[in-house]
Protein backbone atom coordinates (compact mmCIF):
# COMPACT_ATOMS: atom_id res chain seq x y z
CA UNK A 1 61.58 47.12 -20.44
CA UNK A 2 57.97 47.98 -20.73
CA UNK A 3 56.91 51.31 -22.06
CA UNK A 4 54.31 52.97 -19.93
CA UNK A 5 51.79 54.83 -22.52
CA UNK A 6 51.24 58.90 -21.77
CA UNK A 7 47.36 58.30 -20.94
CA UNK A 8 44.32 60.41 -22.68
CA UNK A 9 41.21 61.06 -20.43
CA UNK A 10 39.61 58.23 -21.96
CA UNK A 11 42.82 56.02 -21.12
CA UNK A 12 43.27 57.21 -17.70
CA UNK A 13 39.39 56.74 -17.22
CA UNK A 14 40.04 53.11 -17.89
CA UNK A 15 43.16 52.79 -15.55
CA UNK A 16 40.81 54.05 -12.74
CA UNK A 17 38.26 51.68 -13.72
CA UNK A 18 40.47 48.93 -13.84
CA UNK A 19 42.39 49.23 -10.57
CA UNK A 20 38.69 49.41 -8.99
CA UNK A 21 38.02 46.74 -10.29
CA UNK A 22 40.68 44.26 -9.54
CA UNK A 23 40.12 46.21 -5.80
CA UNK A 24 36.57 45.10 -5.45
CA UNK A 25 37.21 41.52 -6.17
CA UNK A 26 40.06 41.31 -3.83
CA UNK A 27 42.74 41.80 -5.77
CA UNK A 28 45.61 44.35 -5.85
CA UNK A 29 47.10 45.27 -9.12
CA UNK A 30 51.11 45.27 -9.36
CA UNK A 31 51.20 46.65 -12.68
CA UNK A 32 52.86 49.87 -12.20
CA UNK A 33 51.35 52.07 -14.98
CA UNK A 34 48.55 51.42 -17.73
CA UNK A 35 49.80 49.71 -20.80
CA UNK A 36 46.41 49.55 -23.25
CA UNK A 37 42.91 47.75 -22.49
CA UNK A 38 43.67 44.99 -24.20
CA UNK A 39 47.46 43.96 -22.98
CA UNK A 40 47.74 41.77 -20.14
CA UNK A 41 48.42 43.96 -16.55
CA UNK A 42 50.13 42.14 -13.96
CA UNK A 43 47.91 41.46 -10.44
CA UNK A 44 47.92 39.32 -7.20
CA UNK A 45 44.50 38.05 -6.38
CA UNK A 46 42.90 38.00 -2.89
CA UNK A 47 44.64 33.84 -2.55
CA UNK A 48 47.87 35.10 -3.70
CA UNK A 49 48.54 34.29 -7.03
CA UNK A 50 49.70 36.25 -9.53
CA UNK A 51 48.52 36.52 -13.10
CA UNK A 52 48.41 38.94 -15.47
CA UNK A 53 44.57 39.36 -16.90
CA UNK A 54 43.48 42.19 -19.79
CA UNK A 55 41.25 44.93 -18.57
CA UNK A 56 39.21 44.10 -21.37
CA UNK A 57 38.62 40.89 -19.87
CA UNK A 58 37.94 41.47 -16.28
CA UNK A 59 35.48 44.66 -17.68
CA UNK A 60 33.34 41.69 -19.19
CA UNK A 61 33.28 39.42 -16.05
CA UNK A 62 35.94 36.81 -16.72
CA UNK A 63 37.85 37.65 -13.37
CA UNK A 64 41.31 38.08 -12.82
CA UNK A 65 42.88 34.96 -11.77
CA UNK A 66 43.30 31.87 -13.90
CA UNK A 67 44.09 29.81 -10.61
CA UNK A 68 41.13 30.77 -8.93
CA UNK A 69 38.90 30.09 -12.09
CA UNK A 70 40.98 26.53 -12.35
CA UNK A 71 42.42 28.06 -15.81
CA UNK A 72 45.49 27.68 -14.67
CA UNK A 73 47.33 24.56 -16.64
CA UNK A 74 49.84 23.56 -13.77
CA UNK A 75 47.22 23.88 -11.16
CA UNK A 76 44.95 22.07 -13.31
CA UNK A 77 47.33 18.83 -13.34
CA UNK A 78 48.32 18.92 -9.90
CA UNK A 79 44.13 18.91 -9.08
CA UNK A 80 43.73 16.17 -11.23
CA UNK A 81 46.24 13.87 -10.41
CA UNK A 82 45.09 14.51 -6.87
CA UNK A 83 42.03 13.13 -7.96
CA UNK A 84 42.78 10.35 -9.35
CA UNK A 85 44.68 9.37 -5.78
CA UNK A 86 41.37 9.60 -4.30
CA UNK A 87 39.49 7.49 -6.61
CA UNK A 88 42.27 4.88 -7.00
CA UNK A 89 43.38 5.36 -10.58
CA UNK A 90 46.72 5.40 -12.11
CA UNK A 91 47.48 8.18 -14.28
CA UNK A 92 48.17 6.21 -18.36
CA UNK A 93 49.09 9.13 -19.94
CA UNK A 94 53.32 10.09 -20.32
CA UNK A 95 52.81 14.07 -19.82
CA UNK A 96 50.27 16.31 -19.20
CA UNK A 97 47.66 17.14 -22.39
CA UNK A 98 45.60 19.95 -21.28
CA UNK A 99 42.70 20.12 -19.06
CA UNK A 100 40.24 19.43 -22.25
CA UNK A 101 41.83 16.57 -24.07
CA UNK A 102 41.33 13.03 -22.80
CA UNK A 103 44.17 11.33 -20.83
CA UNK A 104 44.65 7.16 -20.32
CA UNK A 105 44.29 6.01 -17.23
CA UNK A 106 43.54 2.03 -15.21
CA UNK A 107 40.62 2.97 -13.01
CA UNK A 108 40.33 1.03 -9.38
CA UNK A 109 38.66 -2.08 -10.82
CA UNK A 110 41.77 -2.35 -13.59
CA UNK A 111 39.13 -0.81 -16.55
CA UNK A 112 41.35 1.18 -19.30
CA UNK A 113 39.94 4.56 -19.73
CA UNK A 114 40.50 8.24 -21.01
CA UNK A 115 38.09 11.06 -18.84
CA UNK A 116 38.88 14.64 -19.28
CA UNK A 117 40.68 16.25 -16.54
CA UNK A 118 37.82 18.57 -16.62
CA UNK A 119 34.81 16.69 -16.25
CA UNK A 120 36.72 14.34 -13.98
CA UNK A 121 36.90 17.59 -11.61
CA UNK A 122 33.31 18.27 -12.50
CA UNK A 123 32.69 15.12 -10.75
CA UNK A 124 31.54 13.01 -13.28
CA UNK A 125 33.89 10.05 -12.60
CA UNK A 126 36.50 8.51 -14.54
CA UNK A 127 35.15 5.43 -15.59
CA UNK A 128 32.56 4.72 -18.41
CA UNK A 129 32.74 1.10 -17.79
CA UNK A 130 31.69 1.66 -14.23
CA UNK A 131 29.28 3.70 -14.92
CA UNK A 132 27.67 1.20 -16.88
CA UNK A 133 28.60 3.50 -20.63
CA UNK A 134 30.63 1.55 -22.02
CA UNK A 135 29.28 -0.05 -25.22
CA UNK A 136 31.11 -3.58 -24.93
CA UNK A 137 30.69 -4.09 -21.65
CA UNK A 138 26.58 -2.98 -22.27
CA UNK A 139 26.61 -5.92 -24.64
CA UNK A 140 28.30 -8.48 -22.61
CA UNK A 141 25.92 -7.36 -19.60
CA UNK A 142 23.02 -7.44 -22.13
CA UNK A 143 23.84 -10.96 -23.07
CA UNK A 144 24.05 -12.32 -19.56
CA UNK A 145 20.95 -10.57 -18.35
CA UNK A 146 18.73 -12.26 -21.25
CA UNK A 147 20.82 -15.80 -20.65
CA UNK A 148 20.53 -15.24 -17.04
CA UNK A 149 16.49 -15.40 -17.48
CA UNK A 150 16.83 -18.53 -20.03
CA UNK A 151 16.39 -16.19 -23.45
CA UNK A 152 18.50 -16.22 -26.24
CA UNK A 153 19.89 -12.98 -27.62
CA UNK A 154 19.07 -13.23 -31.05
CA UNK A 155 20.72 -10.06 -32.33
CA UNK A 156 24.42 -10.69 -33.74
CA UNK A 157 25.90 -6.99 -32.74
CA UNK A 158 25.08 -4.58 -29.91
CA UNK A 159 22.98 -1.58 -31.16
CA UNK A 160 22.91 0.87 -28.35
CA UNK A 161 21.20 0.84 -24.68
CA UNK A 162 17.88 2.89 -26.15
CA UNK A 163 17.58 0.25 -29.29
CA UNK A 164 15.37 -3.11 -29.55
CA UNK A 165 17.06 -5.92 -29.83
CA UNK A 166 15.77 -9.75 -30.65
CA UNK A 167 15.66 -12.11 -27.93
CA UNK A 168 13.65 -15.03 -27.43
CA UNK A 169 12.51 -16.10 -24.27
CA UNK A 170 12.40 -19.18 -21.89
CA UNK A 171 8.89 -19.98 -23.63
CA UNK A 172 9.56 -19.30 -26.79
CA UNK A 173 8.57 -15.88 -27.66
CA UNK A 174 9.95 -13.56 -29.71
CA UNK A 175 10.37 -9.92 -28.92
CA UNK A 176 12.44 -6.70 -28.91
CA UNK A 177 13.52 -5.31 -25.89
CA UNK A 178 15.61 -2.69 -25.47
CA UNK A 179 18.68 -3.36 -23.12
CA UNK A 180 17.36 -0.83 -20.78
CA UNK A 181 14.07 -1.88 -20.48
CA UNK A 182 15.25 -5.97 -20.49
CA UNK A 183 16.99 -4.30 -16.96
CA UNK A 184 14.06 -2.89 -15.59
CA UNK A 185 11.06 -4.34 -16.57
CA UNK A 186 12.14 -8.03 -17.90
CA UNK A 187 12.65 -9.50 -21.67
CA UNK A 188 9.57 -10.71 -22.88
CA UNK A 189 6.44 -8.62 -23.23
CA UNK A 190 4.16 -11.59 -23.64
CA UNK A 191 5.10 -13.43 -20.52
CA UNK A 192 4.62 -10.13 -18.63
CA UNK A 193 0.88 -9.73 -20.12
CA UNK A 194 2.18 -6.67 -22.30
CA UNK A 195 1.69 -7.91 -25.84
CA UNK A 196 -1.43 -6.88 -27.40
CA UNK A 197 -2.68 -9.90 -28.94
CA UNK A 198 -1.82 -12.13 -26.30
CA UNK A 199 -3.93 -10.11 -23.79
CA UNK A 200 -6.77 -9.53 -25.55
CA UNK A 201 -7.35 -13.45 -26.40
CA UNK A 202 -6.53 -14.02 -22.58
CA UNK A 203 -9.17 -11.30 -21.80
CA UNK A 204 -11.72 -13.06 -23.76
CA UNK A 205 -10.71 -16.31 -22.93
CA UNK A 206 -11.75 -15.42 -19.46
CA UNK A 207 -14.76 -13.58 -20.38
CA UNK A 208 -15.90 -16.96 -21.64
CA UNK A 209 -14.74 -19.15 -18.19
CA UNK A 210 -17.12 -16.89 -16.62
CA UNK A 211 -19.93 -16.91 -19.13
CA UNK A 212 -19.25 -12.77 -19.95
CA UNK A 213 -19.95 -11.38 -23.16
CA UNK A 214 -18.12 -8.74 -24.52
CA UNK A 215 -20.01 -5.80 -26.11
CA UNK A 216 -17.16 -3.88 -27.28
CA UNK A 217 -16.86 -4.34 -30.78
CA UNK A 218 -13.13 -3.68 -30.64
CA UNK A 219 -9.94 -3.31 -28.29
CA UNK A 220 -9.31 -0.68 -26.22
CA UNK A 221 -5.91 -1.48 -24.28
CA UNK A 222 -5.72 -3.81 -21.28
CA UNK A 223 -6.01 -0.88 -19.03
CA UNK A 224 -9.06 0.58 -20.27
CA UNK A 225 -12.56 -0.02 -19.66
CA UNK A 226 -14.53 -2.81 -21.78
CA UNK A 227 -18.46 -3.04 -22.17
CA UNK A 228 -18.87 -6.49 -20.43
CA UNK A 229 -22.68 -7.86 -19.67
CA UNK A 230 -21.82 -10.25 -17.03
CA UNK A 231 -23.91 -13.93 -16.49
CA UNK A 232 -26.68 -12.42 -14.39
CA UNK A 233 -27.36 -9.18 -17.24
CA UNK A 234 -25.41 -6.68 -15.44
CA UNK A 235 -23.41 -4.24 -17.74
CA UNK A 236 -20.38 -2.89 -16.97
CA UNK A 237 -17.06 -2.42 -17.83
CA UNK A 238 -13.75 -3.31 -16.20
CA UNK A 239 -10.09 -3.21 -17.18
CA UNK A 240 -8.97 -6.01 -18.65
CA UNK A 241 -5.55 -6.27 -16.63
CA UNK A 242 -7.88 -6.24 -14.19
CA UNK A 243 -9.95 -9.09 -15.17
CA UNK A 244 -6.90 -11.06 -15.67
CA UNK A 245 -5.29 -10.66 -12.41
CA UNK A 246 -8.63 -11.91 -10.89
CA UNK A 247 -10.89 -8.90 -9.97
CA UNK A 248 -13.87 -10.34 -11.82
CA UNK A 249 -16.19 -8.82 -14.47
CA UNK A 250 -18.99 -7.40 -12.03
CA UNK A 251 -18.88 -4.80 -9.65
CA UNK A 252 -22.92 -5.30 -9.09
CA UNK A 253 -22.27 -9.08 -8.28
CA UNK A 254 -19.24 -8.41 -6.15
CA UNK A 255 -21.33 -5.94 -4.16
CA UNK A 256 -19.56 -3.04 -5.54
CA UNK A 257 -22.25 -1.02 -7.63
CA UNK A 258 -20.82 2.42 -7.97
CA UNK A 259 -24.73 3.39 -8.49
CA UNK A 260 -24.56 6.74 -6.40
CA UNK A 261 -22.54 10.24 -8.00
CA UNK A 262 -21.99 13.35 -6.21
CA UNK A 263 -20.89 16.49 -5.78
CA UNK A 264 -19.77 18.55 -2.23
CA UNK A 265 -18.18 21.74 -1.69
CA UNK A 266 -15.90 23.48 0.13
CA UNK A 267 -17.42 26.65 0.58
CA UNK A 268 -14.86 28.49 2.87
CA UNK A 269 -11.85 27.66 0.36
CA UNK A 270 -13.42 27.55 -3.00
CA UNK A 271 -13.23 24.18 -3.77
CA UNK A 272 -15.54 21.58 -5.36
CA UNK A 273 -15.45 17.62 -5.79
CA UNK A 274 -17.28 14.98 -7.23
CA UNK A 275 -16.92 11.14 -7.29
CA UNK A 276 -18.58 8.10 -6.91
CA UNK A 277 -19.82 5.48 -4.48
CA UNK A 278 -21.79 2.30 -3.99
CA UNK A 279 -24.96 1.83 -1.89
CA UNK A 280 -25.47 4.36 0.78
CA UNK A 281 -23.35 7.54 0.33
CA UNK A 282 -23.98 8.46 3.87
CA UNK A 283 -20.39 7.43 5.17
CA UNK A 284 -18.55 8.73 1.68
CA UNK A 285 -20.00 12.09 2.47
CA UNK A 286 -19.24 11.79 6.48
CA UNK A 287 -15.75 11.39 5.07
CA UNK A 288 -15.69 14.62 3.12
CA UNK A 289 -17.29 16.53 5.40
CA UNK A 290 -14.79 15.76 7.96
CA UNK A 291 -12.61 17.18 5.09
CA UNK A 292 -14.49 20.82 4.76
CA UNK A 293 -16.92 19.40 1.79
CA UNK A 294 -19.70 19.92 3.77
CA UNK A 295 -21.96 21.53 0.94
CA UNK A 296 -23.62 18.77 -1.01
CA UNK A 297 -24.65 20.20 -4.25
CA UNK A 298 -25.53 16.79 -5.83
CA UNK A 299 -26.50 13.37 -4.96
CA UNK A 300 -27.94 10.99 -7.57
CA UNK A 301 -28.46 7.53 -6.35
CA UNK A 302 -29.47 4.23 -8.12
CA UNK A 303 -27.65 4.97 -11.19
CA UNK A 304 -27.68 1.68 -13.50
CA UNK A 305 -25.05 -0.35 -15.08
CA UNK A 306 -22.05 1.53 -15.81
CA UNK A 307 -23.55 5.16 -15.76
CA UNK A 308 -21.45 6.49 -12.72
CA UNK A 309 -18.07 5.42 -13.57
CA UNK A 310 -18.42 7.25 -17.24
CA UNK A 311 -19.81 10.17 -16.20
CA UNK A 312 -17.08 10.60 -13.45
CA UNK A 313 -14.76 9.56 -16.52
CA UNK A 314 -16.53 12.56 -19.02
CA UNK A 315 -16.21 15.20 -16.56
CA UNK A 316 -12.62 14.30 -15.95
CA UNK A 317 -12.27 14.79 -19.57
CA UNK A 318 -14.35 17.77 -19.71
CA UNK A 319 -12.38 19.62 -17.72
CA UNK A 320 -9.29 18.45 -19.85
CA UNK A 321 -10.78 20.05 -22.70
CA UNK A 322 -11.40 22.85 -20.66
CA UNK A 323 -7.94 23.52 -19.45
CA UNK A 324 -9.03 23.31 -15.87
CA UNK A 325 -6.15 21.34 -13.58
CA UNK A 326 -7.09 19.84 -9.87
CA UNK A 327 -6.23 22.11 -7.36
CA UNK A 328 -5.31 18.42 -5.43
CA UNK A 329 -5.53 15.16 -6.22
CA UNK A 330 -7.61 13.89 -8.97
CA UNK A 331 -11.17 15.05 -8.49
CA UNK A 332 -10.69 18.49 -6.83
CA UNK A 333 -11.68 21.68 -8.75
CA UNK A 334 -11.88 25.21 -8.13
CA UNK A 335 -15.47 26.69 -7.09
CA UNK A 336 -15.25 28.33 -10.75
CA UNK A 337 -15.78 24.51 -12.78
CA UNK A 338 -18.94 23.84 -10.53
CA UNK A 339 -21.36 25.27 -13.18
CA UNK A 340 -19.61 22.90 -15.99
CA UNK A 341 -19.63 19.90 -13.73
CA UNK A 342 -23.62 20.21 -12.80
CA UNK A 343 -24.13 20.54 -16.65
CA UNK A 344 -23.24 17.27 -17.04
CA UNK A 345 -24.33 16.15 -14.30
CA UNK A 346 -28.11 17.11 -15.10
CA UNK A 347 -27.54 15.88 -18.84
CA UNK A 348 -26.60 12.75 -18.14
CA UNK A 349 -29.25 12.42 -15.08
CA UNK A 350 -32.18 13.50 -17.83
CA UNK A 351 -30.72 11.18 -20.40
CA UNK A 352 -31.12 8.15 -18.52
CA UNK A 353 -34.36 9.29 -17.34
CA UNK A 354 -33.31 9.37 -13.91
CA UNK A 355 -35.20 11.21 -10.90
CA UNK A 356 -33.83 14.58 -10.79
CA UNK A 357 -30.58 15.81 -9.00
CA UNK A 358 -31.76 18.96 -7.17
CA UNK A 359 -29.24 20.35 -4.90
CA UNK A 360 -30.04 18.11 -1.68
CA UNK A 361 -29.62 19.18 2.02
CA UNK A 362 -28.18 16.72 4.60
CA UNK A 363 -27.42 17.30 7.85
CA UNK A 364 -24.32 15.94 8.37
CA UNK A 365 -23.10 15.27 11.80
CA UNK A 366 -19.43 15.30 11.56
CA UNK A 367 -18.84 15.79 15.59
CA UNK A 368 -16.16 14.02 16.52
């Protein structure tokens, strides 16, 4: 028989609190007198269940039904072996664990597992074979995607999904993969033009099919810029993955100068851009105008070699340096950079003894 306690002020103040409590989340306590803040007082929640929470407890948030919160250890295993129904597994395990501890089950495609009731409610499957976590059948998968291509696994033991492993490839190459990168993006680096060596002696093998000469004096990556001075004197400087895939070595041969830089605004929203063009900027500048940029604050024309390209490249990595982030795309700044940007600009005009860039005046029909 339970032994009501005579309450203090301080007990009775609890009591109150309590019953308002249970009250407010639905609930209607059953408990017909206060036994202590920290001994369990029994309650029916707003579903109908009964349980028998602390005050201490529901004072600090953690409710007051176990069933409700899925705490409740018969609910728990009914939910889960619902579940499992759904997803077509059969239940391994003799008797019930808890809802934390692993339990064996077959899942639909006959794979031998052991989820959590938990995370299995979570929704985060059954199955780690399925789900492509399961280290033996990574291996096996492993294997068959490199023999699948004509490689050779070379490695004699799986080391985990994130780790290179040694293959060798159709053509005889060597390399390290890891198995998730062998999915996405193949197993051999040098037959995809990613190995370092290989593509720079490819990228001066064709520098010298088209009579090129290369005036960097080392590598810089296949998809940076190299100082190239192409068969007719031009300098410039493409990418080599570009060179390889067959874009050439010359813009100025293949009619693609990128002699003219400029800079437009957007007066009304605060917004400045520069870039660069070949031949006459006159339709480049239609284009941004149409856009709002109809404020040309710079336009430098017959710029030589490669001078346009790097400076768009150093302002880009001025305003790196100076913490200042595109308001959109690539080349759009607030109004605010425009005094950095025209720095350069006139630096690198008076540098290369170039006429000067004074702020030019075009009227712009942009009329539909």
């Amino acid at each position: 028989m339970t032994t009501v306690q005579k309450l203090s002020p301080r007990s009775q103040a609890a009591w109150t609190a309590f019953r308002v409590r249970v009250t407010e989340l639905g609930g209607e306590v059953v408990e017909s007198g206060w036994l202590g803040n920290g001994k369990p007082h029994r309650i029916r929640c707003a579903a109908g269940h009964e349980g028998a929470p602390r005050p201490s407890d529901v004072q600090r948030g953690q409710g007051i039904c176990r069933s409700c919160a899925n705490r409740d250890s018969q609910m728990a295993e009914t939910e889960f072996r619902v579940r499992l129904d759904e997803l077509g597994a059969t239940l391994l395990e003799p008797r019930w664990l808890g809802n934390h501890e692993p339990h064996r089950m077959r899942c639909a495609a006959g794979h031998e597992c052991a989820p959590r009731p938990r995370d299995v409610q979570y929704g985060q499957g059954i199955c780690r074979t399925c789900a492509g976590h399961d280290p033996q059948a990574a291996w096996v998968a492993f294997r068959a995607r490199v023999e699948g291509v004509g490689g050779e696994v070379l490695e004699s033991a799986w080391l985990g999904s994130g780790k290179p492993h040694r293959v060798r490839c159709t053509n005889g190459h060597e390399n390290r993969p890891t198995p998730t990168n062998a999915q996405k993006w193949g197993i051999c680096r040098t037959c995809a033009g990613n190995d370092t060596k290989v593509a720079e002696a490819a990228f001066r093998a064709r520098l010298a099919e088209l009579g090129a000469t290369l005036l960097e004096s080392a590598w810089l990556g296949a998809s940076n810029p190299h100082r190239v001075r192409c068969t007719q004197g031009h300098d410039t400087a493409p990418r080599p993955h570009s060179v390889l895939q067959g874009s050439g070595v010359c813009r100025v041969c293949a009619g693609k100068a990128w002699d003219v830089f400029y800079v437009v605004a957007d007066d009304i929203n605060g917004i400045v851009k520069f870039g660069i063009t070949s031949g006459d900027p006159r339709p480049r500048l239609y284009r941004h105008a149409r856009d709002g940029f109809d404020s040309v604050i710079r336009l430098v024309e017959g710029l030589p070699g490669d001078v346009a390209p790097r400076l768009e490249r150093a302002t880009l990595a001025a305003l790196r340096d100076a913490r200042e982030k595109p308001v959109r795309g690539i080349e759009y700044f607030p109004a605010r950079t425009l005094g950095l940007i025209l720095d350069l600009v006139d630096g690198w005009t008076s540098a290369a003894s170039l006429p000067d860039s004074e702020p030019v005046q075009l009227a712009l029909n942009i009329a539909a």
